[in-house]
Protein backbone atom coordinates (compact mmCIF):
# COMPACT_ATOMS: atom_id res chain seq x y z
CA UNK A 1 0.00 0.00 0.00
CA UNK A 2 0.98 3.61 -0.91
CA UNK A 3 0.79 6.17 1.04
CA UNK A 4 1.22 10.50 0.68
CA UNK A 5 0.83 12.47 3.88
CA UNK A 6 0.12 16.22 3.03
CA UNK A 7 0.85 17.98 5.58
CA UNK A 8 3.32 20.63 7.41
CA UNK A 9 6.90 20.62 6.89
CA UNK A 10 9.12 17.44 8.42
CA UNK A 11 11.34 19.84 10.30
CA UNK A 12 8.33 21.60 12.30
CA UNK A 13 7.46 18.67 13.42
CA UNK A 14 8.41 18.01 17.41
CA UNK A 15 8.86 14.65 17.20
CA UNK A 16 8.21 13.59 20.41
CA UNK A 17 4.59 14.58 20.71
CA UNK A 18 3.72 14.78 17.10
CA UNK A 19 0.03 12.34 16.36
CA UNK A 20 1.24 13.04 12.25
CA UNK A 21 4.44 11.60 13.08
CA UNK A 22 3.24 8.86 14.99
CA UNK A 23 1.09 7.54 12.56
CA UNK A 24 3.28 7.93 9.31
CA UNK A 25 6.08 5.89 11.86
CA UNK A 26 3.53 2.79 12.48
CA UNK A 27 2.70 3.17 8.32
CA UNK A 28 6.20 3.13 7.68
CA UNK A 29 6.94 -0.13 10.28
CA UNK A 30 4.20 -1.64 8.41
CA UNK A 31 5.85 -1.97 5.30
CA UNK A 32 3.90 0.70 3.41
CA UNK A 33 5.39 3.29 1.18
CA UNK A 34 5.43 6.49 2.40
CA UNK A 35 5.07 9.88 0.73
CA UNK A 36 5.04 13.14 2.61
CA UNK A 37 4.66 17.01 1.12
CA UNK A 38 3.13 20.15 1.32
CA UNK A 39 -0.33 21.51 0.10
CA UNK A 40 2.62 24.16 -1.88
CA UNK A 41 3.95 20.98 -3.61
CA UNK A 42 0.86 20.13 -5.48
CA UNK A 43 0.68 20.57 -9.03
CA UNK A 44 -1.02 19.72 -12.23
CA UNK A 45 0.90 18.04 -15.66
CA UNK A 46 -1.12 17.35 -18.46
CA UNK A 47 -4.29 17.57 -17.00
CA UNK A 48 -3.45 15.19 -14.14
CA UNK A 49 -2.72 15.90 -10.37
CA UNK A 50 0.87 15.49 -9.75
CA UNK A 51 2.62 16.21 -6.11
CA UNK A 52 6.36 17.19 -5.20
CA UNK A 53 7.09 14.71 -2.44
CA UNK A 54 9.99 13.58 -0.10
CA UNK A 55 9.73 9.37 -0.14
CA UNK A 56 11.15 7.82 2.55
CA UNK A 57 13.61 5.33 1.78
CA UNK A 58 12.53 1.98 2.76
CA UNK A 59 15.16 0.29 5.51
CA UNK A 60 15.14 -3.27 6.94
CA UNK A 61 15.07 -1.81 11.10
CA UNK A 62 12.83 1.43 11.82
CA UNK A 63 13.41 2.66 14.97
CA UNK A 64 11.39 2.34 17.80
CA UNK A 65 11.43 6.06 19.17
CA UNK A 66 9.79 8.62 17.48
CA UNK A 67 12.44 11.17 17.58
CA UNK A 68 15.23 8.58 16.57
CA UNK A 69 12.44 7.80 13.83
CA UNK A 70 12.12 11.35 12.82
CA UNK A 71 15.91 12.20 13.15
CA UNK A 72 17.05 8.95 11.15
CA UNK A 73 14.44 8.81 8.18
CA UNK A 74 16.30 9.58 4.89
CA UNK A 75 14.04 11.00 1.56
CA UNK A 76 14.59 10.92 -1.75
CA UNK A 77 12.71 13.35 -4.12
CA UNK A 78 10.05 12.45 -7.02
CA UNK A 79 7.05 14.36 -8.81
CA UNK A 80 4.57 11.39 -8.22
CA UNK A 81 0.69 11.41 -9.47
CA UNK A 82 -1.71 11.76 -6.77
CA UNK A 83 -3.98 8.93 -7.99
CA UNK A 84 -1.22 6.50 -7.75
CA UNK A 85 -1.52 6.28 -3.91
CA UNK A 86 -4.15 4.22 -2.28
CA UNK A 87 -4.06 6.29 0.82
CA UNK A 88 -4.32 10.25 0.76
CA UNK A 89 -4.38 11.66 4.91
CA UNK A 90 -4.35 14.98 5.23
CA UNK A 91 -2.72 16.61 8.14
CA UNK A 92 -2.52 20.36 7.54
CA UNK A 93 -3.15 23.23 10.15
CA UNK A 94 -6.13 25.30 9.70
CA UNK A 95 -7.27 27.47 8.10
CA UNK A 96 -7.80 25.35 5.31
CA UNK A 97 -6.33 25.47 1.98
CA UNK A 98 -9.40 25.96 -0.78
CA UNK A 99 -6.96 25.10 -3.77
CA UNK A 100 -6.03 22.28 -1.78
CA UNK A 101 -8.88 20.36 -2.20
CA UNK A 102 -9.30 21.68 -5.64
CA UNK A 103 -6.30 19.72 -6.72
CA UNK A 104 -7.74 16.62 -4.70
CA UNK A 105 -11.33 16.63 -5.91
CA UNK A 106 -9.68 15.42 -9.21
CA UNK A 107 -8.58 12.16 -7.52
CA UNK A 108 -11.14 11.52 -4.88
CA UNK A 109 -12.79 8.42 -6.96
CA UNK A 110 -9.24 7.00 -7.26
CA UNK A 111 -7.70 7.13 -3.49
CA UNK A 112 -8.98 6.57 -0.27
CA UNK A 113 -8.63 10.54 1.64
CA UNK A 114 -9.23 10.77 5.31
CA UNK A 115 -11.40 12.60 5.69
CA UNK A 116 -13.70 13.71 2.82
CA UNK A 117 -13.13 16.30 1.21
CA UNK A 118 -16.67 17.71 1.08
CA UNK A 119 -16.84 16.86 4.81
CA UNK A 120 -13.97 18.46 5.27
CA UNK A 121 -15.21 21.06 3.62
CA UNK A 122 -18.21 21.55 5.79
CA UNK A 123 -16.50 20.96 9.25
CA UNK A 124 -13.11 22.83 8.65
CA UNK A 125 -14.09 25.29 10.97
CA UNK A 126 -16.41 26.00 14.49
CA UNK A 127 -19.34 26.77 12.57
CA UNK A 128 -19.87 22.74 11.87
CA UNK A 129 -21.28 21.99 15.76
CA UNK A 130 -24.48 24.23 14.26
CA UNK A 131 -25.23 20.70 12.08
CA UNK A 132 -26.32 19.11 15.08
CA UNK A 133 -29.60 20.74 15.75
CA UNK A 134 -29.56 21.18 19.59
CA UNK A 135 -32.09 23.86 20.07
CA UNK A 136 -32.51 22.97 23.60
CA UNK A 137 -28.19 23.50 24.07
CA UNK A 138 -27.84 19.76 25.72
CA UNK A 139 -24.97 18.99 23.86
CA UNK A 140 -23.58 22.69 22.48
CA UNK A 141 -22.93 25.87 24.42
CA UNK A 142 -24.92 28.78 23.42
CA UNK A 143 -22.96 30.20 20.36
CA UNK A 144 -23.13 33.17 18.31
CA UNK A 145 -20.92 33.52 15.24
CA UNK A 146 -20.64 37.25 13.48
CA UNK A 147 -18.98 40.23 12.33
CA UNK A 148 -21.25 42.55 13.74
CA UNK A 149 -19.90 44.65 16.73
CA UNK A 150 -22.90 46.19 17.97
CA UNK A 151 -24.79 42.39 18.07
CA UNK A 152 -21.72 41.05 20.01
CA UNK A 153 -22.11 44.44 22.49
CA UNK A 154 -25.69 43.45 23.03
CA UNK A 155 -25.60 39.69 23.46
CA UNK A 156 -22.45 40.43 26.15
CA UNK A 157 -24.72 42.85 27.81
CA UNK A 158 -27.53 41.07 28.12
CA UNK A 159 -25.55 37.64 27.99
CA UNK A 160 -24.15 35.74 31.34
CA UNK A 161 -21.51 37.09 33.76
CA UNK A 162 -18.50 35.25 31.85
CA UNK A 163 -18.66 34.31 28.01
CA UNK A 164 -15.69 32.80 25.52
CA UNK A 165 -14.47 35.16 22.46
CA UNK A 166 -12.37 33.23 20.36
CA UNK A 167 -11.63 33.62 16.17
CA UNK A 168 -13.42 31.66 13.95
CA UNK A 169 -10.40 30.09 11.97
CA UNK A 170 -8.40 29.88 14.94
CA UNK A 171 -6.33 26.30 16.73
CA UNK A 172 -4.66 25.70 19.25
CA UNK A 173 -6.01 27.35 21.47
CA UNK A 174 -4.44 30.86 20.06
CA UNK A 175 -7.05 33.82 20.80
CA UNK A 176 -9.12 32.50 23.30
CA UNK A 177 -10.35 34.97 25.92
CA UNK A 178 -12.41 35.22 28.78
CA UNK A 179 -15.11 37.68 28.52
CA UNK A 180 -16.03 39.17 31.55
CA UNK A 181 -18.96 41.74 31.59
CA UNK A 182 -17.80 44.07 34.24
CA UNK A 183 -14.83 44.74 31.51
CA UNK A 184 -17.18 46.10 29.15
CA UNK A 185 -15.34 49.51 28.83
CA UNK A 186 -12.54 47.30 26.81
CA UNK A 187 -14.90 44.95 24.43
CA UNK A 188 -14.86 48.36 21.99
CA UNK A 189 -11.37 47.85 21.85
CA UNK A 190 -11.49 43.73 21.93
CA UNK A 191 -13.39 43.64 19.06
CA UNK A 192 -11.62 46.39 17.08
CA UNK A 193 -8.98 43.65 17.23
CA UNK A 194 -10.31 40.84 16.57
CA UNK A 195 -12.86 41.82 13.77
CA UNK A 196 -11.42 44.41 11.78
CA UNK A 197 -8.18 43.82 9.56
CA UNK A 198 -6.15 46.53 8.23
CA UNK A 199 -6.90 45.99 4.44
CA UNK A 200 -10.45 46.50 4.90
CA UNK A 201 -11.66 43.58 5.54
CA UNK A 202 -13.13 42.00 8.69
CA UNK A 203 -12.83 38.56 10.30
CA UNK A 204 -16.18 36.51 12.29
CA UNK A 205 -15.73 35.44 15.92
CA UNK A 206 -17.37 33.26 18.00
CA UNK A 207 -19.06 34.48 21.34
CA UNK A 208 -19.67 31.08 23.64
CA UNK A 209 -21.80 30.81 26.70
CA UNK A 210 -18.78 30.12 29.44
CA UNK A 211 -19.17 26.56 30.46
CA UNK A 212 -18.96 26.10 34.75
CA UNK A 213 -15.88 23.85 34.84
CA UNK A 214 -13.86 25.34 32.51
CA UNK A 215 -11.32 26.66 34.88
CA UNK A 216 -10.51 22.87 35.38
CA UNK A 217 -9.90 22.12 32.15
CA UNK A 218 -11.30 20.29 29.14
CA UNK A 219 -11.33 16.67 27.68
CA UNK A 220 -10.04 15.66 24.22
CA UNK A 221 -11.72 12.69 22.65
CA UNK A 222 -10.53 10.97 19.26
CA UNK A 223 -13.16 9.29 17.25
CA UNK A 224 -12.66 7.17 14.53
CA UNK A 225 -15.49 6.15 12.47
CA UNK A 226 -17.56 7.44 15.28
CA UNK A 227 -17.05 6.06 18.20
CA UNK A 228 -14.01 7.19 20.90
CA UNK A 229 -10.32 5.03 20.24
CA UNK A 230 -8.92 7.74 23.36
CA UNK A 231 -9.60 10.56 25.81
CA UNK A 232 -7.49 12.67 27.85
CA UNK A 233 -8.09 15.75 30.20
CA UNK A 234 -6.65 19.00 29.75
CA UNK A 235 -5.43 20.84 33.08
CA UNK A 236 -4.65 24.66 32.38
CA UNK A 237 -1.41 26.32 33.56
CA UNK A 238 -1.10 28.42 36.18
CA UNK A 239 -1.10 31.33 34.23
CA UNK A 240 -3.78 31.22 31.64
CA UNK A 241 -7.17 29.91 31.17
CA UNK A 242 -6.76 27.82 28.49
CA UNK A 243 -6.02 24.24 28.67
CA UNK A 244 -4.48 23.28 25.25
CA UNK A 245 -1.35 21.68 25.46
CA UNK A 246 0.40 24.57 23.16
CA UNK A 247 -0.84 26.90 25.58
CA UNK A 248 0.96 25.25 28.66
CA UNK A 249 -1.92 22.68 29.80
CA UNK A 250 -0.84 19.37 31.21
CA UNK A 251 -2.24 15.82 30.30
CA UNK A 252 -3.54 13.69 33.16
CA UNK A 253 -5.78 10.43 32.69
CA UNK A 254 -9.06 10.75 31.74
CA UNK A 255 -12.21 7.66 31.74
CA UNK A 256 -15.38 8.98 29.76
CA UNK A 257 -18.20 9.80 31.74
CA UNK A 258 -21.97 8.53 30.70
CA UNK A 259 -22.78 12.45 29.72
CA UNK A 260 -19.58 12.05 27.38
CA UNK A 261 -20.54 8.78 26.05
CA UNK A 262 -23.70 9.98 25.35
CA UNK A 263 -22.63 12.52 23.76
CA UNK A 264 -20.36 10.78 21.25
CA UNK A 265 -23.49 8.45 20.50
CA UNK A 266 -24.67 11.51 19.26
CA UNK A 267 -22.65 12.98 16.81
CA UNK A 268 -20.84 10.09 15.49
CA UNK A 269 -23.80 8.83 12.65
CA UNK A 270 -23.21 12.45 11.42
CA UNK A 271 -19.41 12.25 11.58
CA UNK A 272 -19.39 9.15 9.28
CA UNK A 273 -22.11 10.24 7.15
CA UNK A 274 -19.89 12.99 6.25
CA UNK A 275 -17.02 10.91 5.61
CA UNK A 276 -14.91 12.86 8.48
CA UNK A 277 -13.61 9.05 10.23
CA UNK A 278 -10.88 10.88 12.13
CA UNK A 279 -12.10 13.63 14.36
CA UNK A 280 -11.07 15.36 17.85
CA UNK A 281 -13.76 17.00 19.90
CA UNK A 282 -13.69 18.93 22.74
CA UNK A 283 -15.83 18.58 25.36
CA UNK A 284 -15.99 20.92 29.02
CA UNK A 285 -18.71 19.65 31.32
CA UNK A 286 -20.01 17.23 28.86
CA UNK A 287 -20.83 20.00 26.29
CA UNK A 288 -19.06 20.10 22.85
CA UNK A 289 -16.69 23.19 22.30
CA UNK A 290 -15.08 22.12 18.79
CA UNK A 291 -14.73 19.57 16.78
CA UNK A 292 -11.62 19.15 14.92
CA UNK A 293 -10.90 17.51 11.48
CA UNK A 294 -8.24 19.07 9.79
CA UNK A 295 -5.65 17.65 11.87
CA UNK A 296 -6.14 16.36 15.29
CA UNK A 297 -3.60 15.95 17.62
CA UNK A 298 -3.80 14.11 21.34
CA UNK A 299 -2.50 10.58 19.97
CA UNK A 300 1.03 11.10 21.57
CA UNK A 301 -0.05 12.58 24.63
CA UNK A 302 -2.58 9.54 25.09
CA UNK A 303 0.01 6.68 24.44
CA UNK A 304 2.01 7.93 27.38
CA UNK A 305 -0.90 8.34 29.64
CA UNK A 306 -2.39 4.88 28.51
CA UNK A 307 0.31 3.16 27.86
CA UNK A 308 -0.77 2.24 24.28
CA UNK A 309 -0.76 3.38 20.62
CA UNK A 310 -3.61 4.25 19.51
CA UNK A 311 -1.96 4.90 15.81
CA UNK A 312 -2.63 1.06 15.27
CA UNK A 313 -6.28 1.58 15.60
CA UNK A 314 -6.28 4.12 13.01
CA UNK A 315 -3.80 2.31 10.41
CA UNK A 316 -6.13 -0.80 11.20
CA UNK A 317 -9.22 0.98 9.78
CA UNK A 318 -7.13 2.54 7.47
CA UNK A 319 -6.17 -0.93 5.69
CA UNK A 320 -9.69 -1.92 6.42
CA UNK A 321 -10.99 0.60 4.30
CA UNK A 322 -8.28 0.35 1.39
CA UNK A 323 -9.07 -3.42 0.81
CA UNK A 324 -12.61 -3.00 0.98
CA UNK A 325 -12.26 -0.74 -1.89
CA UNK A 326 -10.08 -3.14 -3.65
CA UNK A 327 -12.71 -5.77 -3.30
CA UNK A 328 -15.23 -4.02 -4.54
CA UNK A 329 -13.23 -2.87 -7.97
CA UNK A 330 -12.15 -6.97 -8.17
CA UNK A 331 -15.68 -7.49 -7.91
CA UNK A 332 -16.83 -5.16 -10.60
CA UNK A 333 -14.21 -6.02 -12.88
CA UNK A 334 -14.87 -9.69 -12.75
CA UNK A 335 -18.77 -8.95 -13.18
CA UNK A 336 -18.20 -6.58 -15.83
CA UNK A 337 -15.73 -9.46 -18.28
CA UNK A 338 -18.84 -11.82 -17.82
CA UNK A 339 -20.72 -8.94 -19.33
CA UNK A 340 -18.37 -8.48 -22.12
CA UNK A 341 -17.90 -12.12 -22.44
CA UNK A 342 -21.69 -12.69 -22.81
């Protein structure tokens, strides 16, 4: 099996805690062949979808460490076509890259991609949790998503003590406040910031309900093919509010509670419908903050915790699904020469 990562650059990577790295190291042990380059890298010859890539050079040992793995693993350069691979994972930072999946729509009948494009398409940022219909906010926060200062003036107003501001195409955490409304004399100022840019044009920003229990963190849940392979809670540091690891949390263990379960019962029918198998949501108090396709991260983190590696689950399905696609095209090919042969 063939396989192209497009991703971030190899040398950003930190390859002890890096979930990319992790898995393309258990595809690589494997036996697969391994491609890795950049959405920058992708290009079209002759009408077909061709990608710059770094191979790695297939060796008789891989080492067991991820950062020997990532320090020792030698490339060799070649313009491949993207429909030669079987396996197409995507593991780029938001925001996303439109001419991205332009170039991949070409080949998505050919080559398995997690996840869909046109899923990722619909989830790649926080507006997705809206597909869930929860009118009654069980599941979801109370969110409001919009350019419009004066709106976001009134709903803080007349809103609860504490709310969330946060950017709309924002990760890891980065711009993440805490609203509180006896600061109003600043929100002026707050939004000027995070609205308006300095070409004219303005940015959307979520305004959350704040969630009790978010002072003691949040819990990160990996799904694949909708139901939870891992969990982990999220402590924040001792200076700042925000628990993502980037932003200084710590890990500690983490068993799902029946309101989490639940809650993953939930979503994940929608998840797979819309062909997103990998996903990381975030969850504070049982309620679902984001949900993350692009690239979710946690599988590192959780190994060490767990004491497992829960990049076999995912190259498991992932050869799962690959054959069962090769099945079916044996199958069709066979039925269609007894057609012919008729």
């Amino acid at each position: 099996m063939n396989v192209c990562f497009i991703m971030y650059p190899w040398a950003e990577m930190n390859p002890e805690d890096d979930s990319t790295l992790a898995m393309i190291h258990e595809f690589v042990k494997r036996g697969h062949g391994m491609a890795i380059t950049t959405p920058a890298n992708l290009t079209i010859r002759d009408s077909v979808a061709y990608a710059f890539c770094r191979c790695v050079t297939r060796k008789d040992k891989i080492p067991n460490s991820l950062k020997s793995f990532h320090s020792k693993t030698e490339f060799y350069d070649e313009m491949l076509p993207l429909a030669g691979f079987d396996v197409i994972v995507l593991r780029s930072n938001p925001p996303l890259d439109m001419i991205m999946l332009n170039f991949l729509d070409s080949v998505k009948d050919d080559v398995f991609i997690m996840n869909d494009l046109d899923g990722i398409r619909r989830a790649n940022n926080k507006l997705y949790t809206a597909v869930f219909e929860d009118e009654d906010n069980e599941i979801i926060p109370k969110t409001h998503v919009t350019k419009n200062k004066e709106y976001l003036k009134k709903i803080i107003k007349e809103g609860p003590e504490k709310m969330i501001l946060k950017p709309l195409n924002g990760f890891g955490g980065s711009g993440v406040i805490l609203l509180e409304r006896n600061a109003m004399k600043s929100i002026n100022s707050l939004l000027d910031f995070y609205i308006d840019n300095k070409d004219g044009t303005s940015n959307y920003v979520i305004l959350q309900d704040y969630i009790e229990g978010a002072d003691q963190g949040d819990v990160r849940i990996l799904l694949l093919n909708g139901r939870p392979i891992g969990a982990m809670r999220r402590v924040p540091g001792e200076e700042d509010h925000r628990s993502n690891v980037s932003a200084g949390g710590r890990v500690v263990k983490h068993t799902l509670t029946t309101q989490e379960k639940e809650l993953c019962r939930k979503i994940g029918p929608k998840l797979v419908k819309d062909g997103l198998y990998f996903v990381g949501i975030d969850v504070i108090n049982g309620m679902l903050v984001e949900v993350n396709v692009m690239s979710p991260g946690g599988i590192t983190y959780m190994n060490r915790v767990y004491k497992t590696r829960i990049q076999e689950k995912i190259i498991d399905f992932v050869e799962d699904k690959v054959l069962q696609r090769v099945t079916a095209f044996e199958r069709r090919k066979k039925l269609r020469k007894h057609v012919d042969d008729a």
